[in-house]
Protein backbone atom coordinates (compact mmCIF):
# COMPACT_ATOMS: atom_id res chain seq x y z
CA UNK A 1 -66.95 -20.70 -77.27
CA UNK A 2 -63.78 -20.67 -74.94
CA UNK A 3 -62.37 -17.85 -76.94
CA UNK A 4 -63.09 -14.96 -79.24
CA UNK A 5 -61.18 -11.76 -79.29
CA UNK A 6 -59.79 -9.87 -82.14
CA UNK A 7 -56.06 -8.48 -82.00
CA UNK A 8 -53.83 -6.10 -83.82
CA UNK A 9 -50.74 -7.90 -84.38
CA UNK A 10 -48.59 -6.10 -86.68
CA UNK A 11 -49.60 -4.87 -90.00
CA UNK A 12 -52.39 -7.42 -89.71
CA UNK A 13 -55.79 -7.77 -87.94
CA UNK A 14 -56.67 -10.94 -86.50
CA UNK A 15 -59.33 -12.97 -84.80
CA UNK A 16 -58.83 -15.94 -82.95
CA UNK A 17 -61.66 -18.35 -82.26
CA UNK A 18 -61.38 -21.71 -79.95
CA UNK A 19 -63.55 -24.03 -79.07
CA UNK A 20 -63.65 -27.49 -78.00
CA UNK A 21 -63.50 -28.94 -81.47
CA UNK A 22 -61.49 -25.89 -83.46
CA UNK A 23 -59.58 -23.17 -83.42
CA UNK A 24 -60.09 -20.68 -86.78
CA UNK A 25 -57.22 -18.29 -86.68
CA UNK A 26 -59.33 -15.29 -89.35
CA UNK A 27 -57.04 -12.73 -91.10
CA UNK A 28 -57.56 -9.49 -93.52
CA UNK A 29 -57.68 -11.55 -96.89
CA UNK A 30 -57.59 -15.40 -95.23
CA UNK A 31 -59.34 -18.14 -92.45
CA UNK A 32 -58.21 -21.15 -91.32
CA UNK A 33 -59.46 -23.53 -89.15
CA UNK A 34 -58.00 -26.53 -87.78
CA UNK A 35 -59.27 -29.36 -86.28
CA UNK A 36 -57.67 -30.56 -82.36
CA UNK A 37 -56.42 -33.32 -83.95
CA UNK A 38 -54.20 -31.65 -86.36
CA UNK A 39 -52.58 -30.45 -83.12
CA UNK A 40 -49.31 -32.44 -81.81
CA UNK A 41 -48.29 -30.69 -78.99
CA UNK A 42 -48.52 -27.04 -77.79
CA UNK A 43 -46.20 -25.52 -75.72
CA UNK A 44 -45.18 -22.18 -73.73
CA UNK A 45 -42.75 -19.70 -74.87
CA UNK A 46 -40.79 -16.92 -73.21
CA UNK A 47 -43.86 -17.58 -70.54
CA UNK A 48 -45.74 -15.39 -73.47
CA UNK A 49 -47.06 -17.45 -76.01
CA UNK A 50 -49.05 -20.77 -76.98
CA UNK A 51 -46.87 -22.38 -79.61
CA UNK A 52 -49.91 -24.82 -81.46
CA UNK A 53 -47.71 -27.53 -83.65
CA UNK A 54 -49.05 -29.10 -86.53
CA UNK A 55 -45.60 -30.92 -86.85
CA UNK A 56 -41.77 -30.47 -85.82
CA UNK A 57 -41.58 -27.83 -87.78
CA UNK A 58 -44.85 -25.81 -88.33
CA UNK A 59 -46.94 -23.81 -85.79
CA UNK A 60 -49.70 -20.88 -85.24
CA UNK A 61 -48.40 -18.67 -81.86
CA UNK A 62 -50.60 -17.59 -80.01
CA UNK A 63 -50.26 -14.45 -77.68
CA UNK A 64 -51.74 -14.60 -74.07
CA UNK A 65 -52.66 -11.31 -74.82
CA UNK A 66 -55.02 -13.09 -77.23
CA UNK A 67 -56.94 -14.01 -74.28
CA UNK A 68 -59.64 -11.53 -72.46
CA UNK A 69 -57.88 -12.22 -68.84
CA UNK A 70 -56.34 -15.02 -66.96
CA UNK A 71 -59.43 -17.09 -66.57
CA UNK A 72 -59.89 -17.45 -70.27
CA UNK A 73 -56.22 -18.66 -71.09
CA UNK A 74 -56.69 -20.87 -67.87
CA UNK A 75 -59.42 -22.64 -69.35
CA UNK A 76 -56.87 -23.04 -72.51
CA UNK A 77 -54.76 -24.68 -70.77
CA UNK A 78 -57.49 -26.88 -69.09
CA UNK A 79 -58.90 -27.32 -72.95
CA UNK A 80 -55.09 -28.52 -73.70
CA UNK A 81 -54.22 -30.87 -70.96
CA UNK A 82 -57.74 -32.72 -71.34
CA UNK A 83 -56.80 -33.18 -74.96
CA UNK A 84 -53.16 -34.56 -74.08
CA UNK A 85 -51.66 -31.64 -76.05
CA UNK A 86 -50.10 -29.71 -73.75
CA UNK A 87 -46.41 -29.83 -73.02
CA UNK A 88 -45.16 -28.31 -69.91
């Protein structure tokens, strides 16, 4: 498992799974999981979040707070740019 921490984002508790085959994005009352290959592209925003596109205009963000420290959200990246779904 590359990642699994829970976070308090708003109103709502999450907990954000990845691996080398999913992510599953869990909420109070809801899961989903998506396959890498439902992934287009992801891409960095405001050099704070993941932005994981499903198409041009649909996409789970991701927080690097999401991640336990900078060697987890490197391997993310890693994970990303091996699957040719990272955008820089």
């Amino acid at each position: 498992m590359l990642c699994h921490n829970s976070l308090r984002l708003d109103q709502w508790s999450k907990s954000l799974k990845i691996d080398e085959n999913n992510l599953e994005f869990q909420m109070k009352d809801s899961k989903i999981v998506a396959n890498w290959n439902m992934i287009t592209k992801v891409k960095v925003g405001w050099n704070k979040y993941f932005y994981l596109y499903y198409n041009q205009s649909q996409a789970h963000i991701v927080p690097f707070r999401a991640f336990e420290d900078i060697e987890q959200k490197e391997k993310f990246i890693k994970l990303m740019e091996s699957k040719n779904k990272f955008v820089k």
